[in-house]
N, C-alpha and C. Protein backbone atom coordinates (compact mmCIF):
# COMPACT_ATOMS: atom_id res chain seq x y z
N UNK A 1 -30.86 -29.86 -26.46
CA UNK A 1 -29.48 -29.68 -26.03
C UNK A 1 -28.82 -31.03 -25.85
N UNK A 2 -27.62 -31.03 -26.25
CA UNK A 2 -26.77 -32.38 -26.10
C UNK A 2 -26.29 -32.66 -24.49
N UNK A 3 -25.78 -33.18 -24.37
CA UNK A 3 -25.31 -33.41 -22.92
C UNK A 3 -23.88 -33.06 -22.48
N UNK A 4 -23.24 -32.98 -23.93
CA UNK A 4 -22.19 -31.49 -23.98
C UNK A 4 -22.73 -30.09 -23.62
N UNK A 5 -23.22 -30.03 -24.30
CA UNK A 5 -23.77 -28.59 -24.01
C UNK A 5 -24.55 -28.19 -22.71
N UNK A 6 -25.38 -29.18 -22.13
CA UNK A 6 -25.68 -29.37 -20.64
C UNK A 6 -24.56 -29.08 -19.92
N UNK A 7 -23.61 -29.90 -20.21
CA UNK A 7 -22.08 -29.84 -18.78
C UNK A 7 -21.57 -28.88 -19.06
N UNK A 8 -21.55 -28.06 -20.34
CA UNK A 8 -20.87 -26.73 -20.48
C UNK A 8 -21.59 -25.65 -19.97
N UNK A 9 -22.97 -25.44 -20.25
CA UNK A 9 -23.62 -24.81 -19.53
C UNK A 9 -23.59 -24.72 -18.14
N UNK A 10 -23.29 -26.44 -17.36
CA UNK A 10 -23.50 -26.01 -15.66
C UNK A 10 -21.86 -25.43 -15.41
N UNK A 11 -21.15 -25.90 -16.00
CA UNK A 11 -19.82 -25.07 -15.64
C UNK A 11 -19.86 -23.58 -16.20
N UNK A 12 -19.85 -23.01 -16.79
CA UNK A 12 -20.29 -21.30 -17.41
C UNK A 12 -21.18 -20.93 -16.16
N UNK A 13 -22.16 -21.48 -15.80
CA UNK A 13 -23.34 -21.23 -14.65
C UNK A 13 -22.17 -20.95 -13.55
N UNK A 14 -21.23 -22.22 -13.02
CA UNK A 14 -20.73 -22.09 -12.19
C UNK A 14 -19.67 -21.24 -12.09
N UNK A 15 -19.09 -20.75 -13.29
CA UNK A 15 -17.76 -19.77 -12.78
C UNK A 15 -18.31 -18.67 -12.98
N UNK A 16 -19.45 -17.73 -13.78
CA UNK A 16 -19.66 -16.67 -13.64
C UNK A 16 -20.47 -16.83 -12.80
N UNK A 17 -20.89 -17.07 -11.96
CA UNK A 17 -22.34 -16.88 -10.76
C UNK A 17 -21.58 -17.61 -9.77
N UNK A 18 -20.91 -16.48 -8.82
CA UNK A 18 -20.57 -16.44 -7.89
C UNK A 18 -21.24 -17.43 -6.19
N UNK A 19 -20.89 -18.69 -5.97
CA UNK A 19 -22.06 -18.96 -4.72
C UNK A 19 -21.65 -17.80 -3.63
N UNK A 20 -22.92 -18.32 -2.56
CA UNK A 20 -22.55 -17.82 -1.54
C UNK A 20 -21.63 -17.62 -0.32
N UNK A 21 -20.42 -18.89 -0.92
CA UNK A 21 -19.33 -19.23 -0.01
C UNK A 21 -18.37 -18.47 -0.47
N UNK A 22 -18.16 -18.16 -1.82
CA UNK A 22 -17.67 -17.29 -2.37
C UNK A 22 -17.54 -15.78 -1.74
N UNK A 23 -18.99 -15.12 -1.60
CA UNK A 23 -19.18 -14.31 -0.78
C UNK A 23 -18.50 -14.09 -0.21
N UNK A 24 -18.95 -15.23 1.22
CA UNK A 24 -18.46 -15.32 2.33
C UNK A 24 -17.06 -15.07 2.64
N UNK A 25 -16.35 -15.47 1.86
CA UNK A 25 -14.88 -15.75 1.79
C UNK A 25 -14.50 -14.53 1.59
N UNK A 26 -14.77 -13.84 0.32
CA UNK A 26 -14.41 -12.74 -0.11
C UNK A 26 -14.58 -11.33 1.08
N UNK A 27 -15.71 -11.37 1.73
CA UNK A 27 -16.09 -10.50 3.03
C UNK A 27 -15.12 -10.72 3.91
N UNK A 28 -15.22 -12.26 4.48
CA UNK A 28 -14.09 -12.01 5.67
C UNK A 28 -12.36 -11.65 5.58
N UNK A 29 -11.83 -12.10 4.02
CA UNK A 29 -10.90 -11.30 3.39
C UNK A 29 -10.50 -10.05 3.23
N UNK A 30 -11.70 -9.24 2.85
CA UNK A 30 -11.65 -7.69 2.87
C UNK A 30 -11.93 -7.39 4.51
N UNK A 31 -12.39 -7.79 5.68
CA UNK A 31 -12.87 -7.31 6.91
C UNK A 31 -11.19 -7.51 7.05
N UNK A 32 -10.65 -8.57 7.27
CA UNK A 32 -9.35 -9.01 7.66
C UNK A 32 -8.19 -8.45 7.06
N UNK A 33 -8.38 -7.75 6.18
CA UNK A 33 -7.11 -6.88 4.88
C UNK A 33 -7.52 -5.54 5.44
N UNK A 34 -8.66 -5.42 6.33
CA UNK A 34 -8.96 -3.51 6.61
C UNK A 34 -8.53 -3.81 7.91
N UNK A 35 -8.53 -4.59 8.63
CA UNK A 35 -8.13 -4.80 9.78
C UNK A 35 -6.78 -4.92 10.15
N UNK A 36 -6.09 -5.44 9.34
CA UNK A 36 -4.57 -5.75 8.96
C UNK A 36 -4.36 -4.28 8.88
N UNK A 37 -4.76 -3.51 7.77
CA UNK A 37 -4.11 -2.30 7.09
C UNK A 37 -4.16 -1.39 8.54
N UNK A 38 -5.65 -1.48 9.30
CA UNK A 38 -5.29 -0.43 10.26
C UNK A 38 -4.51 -0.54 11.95
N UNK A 39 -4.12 -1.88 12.16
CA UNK A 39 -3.76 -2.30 12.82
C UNK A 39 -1.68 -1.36 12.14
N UNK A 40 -1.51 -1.90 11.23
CA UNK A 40 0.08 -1.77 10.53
C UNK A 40 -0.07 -0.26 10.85
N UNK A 41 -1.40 0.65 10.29
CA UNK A 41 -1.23 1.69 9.94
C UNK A 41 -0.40 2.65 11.37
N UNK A 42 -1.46 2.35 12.28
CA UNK A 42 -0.95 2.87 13.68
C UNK A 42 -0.85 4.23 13.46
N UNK A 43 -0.49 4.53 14.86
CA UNK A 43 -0.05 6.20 15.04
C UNK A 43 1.32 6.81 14.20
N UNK A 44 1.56 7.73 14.00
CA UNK A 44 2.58 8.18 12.45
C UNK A 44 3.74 8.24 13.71
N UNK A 45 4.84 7.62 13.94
CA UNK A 45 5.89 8.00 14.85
C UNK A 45 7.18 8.49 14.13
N UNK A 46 7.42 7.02 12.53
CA UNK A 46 8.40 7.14 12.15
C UNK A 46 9.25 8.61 12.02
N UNK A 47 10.31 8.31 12.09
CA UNK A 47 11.31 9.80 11.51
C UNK A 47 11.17 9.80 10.07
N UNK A 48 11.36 9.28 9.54
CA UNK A 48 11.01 9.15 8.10
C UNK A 48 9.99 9.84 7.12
N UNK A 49 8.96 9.87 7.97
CA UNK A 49 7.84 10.24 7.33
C UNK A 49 8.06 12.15 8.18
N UNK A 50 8.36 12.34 8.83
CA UNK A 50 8.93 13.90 9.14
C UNK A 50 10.05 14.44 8.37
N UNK A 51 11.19 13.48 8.00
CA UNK A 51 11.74 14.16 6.80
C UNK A 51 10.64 14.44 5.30
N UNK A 52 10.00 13.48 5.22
CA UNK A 52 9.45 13.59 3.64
C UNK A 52 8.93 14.72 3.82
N UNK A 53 8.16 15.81 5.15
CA UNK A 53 7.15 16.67 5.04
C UNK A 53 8.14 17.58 5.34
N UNK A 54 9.38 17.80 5.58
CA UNK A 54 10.57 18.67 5.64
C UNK A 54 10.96 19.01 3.90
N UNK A 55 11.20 17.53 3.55
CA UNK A 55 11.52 17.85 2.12
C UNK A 55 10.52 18.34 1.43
N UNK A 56 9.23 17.96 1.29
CA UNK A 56 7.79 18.57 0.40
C UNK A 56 7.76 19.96 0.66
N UNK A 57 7.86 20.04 1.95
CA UNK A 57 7.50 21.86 2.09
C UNK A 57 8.48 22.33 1.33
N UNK A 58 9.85 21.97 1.57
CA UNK A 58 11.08 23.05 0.86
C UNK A 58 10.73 22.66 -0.85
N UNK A 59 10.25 21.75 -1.29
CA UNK A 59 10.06 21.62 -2.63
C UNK A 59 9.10 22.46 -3.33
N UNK A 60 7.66 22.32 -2.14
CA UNK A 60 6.63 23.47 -2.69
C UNK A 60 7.07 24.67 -2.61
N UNK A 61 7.56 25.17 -1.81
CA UNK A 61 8.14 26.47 -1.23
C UNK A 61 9.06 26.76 -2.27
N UNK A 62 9.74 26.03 -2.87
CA UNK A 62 11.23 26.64 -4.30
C UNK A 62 10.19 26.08 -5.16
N UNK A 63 9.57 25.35 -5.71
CA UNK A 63 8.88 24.62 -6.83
C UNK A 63 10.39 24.04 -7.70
N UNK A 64 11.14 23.30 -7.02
CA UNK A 64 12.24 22.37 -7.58
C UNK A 64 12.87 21.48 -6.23
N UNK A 65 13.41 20.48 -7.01
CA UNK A 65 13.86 19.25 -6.38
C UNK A 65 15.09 19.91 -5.29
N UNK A 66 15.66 19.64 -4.46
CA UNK A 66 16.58 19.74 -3.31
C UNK A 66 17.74 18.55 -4.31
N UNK A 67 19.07 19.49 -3.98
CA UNK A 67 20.25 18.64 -5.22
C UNK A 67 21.34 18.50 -3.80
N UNK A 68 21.24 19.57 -3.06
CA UNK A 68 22.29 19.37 -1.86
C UNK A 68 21.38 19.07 -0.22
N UNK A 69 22.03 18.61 0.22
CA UNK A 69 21.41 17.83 1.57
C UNK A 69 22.04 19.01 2.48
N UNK A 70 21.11 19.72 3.15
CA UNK A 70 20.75 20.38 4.74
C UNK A 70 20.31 20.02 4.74
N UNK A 71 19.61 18.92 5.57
CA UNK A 71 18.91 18.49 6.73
C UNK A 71 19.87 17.81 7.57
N UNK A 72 20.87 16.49 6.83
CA UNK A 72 21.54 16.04 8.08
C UNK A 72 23.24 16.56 8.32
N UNK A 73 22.86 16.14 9.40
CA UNK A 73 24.33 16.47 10.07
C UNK A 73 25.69 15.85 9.25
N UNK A 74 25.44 14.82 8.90
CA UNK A 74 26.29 13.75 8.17
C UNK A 74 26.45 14.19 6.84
N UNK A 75 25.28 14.59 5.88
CA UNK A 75 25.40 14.89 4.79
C UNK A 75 25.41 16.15 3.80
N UNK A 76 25.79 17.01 5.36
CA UNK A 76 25.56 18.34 4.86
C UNK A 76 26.21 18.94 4.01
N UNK A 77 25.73 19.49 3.36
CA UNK A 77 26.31 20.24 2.00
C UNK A 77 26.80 18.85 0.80
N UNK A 78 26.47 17.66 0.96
CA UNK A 78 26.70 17.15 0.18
C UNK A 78 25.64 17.16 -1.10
N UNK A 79 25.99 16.61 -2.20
CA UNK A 79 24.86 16.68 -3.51
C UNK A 79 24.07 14.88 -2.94
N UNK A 80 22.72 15.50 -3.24
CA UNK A 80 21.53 14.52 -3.17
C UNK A 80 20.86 13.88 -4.36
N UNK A 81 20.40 12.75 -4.56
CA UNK A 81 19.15 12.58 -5.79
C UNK A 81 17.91 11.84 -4.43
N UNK A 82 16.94 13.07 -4.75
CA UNK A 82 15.62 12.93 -3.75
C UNK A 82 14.74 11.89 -4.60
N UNK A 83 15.06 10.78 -4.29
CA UNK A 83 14.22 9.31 -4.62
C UNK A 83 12.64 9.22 -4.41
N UNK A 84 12.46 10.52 -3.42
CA UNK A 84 11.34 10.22 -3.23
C UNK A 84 10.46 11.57 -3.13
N UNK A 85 10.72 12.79 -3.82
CA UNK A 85 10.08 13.72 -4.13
C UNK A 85 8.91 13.44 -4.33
N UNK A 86 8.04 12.23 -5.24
CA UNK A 86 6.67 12.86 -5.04
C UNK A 86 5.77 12.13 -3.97
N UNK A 87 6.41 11.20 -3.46
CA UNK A 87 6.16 10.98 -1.95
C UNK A 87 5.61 12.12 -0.96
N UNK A 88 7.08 12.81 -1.16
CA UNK A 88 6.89 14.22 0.01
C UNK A 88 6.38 15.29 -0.74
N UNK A 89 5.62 15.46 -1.89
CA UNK A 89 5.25 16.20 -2.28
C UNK A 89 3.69 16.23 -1.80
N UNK A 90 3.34 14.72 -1.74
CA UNK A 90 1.86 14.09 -1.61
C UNK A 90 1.48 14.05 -0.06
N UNK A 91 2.59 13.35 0.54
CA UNK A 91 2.48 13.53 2.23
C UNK A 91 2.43 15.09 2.37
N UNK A 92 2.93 16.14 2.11
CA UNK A 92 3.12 17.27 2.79
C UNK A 92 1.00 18.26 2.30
N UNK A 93 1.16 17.76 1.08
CA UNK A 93 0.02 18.14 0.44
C UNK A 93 -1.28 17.55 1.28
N UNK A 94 -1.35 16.66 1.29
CA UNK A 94 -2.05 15.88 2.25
C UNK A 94 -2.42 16.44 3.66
N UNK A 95 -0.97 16.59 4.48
CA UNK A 95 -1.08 17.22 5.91
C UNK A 95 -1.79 18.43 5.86
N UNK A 96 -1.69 19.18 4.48
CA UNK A 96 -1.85 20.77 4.83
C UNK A 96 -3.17 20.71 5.07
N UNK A 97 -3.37 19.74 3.57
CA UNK A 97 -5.30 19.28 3.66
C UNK A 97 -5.96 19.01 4.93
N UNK A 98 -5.68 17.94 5.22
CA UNK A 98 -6.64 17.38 6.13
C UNK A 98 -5.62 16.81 7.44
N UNK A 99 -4.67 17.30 7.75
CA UNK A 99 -3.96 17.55 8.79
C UNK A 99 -3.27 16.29 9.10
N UNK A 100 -3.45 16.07 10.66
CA UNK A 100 -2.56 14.55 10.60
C UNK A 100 -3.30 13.28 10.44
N UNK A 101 -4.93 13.79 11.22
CA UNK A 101 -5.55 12.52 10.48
C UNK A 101 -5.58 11.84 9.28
N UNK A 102 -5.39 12.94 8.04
CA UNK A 102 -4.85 12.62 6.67
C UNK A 102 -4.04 11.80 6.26
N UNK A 103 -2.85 12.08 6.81
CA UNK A 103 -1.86 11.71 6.99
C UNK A 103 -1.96 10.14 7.55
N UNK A 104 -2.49 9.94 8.60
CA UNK A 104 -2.77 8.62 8.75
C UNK A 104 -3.97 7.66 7.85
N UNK A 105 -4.67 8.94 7.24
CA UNK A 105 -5.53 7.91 6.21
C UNK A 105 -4.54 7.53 5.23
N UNK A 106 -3.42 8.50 4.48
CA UNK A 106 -2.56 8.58 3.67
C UNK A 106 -1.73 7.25 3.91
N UNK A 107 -1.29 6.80 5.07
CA UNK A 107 -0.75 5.87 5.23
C UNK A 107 -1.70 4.38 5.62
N UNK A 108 -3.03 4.37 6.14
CA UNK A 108 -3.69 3.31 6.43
C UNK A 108 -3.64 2.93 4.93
N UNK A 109 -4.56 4.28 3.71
CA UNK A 109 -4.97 3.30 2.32
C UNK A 109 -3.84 2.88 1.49
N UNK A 110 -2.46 3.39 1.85
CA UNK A 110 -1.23 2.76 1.34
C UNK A 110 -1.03 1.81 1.78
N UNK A 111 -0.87 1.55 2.97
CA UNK A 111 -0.70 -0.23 3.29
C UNK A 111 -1.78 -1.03 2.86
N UNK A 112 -2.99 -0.66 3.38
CA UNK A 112 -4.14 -1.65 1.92
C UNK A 112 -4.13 -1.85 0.93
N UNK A 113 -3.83 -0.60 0.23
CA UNK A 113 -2.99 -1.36 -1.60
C UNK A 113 -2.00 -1.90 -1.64
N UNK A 114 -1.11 -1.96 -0.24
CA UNK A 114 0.16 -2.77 -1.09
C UNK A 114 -0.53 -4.73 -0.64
N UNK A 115 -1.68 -4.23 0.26
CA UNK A 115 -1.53 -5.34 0.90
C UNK A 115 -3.16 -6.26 -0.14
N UNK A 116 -3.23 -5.70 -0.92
CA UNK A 116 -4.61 -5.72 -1.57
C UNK A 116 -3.81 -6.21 -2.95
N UNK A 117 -3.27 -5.16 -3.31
CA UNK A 117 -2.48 -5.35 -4.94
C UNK A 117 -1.22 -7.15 -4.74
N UNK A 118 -0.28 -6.77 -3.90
CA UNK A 118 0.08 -8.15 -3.39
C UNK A 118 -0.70 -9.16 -3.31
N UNK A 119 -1.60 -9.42 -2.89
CA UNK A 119 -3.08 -10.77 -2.90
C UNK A 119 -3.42 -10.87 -4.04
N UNK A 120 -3.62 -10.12 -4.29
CA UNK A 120 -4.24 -10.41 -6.31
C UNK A 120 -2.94 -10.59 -7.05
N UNK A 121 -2.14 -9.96 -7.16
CA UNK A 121 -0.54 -10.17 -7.69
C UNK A 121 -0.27 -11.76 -7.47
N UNK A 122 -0.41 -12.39 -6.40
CA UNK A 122 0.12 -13.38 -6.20
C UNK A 122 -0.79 -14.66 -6.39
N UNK A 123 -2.07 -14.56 -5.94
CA UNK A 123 -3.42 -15.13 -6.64
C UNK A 123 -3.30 -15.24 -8.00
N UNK A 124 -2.77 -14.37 -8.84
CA UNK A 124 -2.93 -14.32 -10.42
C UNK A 124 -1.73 -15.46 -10.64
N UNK A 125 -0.29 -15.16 -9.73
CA UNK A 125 0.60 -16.52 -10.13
C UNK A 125 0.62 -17.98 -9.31
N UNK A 126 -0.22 -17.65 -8.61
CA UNK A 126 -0.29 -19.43 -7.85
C UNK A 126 -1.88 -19.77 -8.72
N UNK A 127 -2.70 -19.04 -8.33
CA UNK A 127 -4.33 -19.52 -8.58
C UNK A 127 -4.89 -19.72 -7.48
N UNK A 128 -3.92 -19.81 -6.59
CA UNK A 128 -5.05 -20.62 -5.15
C UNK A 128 -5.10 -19.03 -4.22
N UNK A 129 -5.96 -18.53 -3.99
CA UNK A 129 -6.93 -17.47 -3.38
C UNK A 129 -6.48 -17.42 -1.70
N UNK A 130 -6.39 -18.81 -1.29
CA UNK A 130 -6.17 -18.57 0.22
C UNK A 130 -4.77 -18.38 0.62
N UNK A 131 -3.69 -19.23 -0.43
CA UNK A 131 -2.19 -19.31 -0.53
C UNK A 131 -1.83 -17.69 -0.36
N UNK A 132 -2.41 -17.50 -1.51
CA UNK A 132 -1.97 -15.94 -2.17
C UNK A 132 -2.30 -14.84 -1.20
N UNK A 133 -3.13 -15.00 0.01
CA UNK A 133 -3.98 -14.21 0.81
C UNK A 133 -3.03 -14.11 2.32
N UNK A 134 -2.68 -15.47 2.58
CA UNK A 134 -2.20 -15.54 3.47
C UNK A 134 -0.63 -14.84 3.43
N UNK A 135 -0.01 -14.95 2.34
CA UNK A 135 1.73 -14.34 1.74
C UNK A 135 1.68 -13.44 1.60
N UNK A 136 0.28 -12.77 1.53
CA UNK A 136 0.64 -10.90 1.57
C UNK A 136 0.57 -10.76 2.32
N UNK A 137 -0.63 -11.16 3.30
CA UNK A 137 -0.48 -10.87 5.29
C UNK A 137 0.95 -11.08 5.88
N UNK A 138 1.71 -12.14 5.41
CA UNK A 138 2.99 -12.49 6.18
C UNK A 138 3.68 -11.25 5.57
N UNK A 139 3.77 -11.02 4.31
CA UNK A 139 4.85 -10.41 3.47
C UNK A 139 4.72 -8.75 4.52
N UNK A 140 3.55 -8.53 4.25
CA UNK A 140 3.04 -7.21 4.97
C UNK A 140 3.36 -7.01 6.48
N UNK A 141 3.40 -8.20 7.38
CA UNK A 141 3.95 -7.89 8.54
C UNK A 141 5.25 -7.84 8.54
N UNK A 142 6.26 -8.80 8.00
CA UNK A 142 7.34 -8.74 7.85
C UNK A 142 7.95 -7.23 7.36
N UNK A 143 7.45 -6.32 6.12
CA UNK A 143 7.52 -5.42 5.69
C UNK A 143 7.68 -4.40 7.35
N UNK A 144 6.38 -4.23 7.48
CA UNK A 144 6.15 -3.62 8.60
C UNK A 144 7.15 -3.47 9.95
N UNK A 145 7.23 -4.81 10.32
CA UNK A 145 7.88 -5.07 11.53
C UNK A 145 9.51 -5.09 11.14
N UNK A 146 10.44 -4.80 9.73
CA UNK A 146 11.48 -4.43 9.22
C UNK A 146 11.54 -2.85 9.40
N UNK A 147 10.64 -2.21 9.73
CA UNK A 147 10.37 -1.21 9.70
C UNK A 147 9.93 -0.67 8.06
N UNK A 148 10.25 -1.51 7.13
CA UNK A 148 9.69 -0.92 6.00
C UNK A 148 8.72 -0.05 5.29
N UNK A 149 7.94 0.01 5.98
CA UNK A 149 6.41 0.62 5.45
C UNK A 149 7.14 2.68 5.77
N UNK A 150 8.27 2.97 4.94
CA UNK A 150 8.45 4.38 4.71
C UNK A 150 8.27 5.51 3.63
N UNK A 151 8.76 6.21 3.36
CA UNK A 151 8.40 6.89 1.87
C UNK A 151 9.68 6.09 1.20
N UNK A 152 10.61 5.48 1.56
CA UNK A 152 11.34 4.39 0.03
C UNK A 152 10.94 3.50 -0.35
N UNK A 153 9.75 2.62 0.64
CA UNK A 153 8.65 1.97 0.18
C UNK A 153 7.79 2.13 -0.87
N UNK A 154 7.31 3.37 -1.27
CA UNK A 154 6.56 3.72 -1.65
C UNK A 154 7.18 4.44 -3.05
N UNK A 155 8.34 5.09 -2.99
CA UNK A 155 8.95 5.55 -3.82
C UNK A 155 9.39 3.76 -4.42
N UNK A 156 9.61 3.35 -5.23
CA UNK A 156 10.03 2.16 -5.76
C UNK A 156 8.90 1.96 -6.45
């Protein structure tokens, strides 16, 4: 072997064969992204997420979209486009399943993908792993604490 082929070899060695800091890193990332997700996830209070299971039922119940708004006071009898039908099709489906705990798994593993898919999303355009790790945690609280994390979240 040449001594090209030596230095190419220890680099190939080194990016597919993961060390153990690597590991390391990667563990306390995922402990800290499940911890994040269930911390955000919390108890289900929003109003938001009680309309979507208002709208899902009346959707399963007709098997078609809602075009005029009864539910609010403000918009009654006006014409609607439901942005987020399969939101409340999935939340309501969900509750019937496995009730409200569901419902809060429904919402813990949604904030982990957005907060999982964001880290790698952003890792893929910086390169740097800890940059990219730390801007979804911020992005994700910010989200959160805007109150964002609703079914128009999710619908988009």
């Amino acid at each position: 072997m040449t001594p090209a082929t030596d230095s190419a070899q220890i680099v190939e060695d080194a990016v597919l064969a993961p060390s153990d800091s690597d590991f390391v890193r990667d563990a306390i990332w995922t402990l800290l992204a499940l911890a994040w997700a269930g911390y955000l996830a919390g108890p289900i209070f929003d109003p938001p997420i009680f309309g979507a299971l208002v709208r899902g039922n009346w959707i399963l119940a007709r098997q078609a979209l809602p075009t005029i708004d009864t539910w609010s006071l403000a918009g009654s009898g006006l014409t609607i486009a439901n942005t987020t039908w399969l939101f409340d099709i999935v939340a309501t489906s969900v509750q019937e399943l496995f009730g409200d705990r569901g419902l809060a798994g429904l919402k813990f593993f949604s904030i982990l993908s957005a907060i999982l898919l964001l880290a790698h999303y952003l890792r893929l355009l910086s390169g740097e792993h800890f940059i990219a790790r730390l801007t979804a945690l911020a992005a994700s609280s910010a989200l959160f604490f805007s109150g964002g994390f609703t079914p128009f979240t999710f619908a988009l």
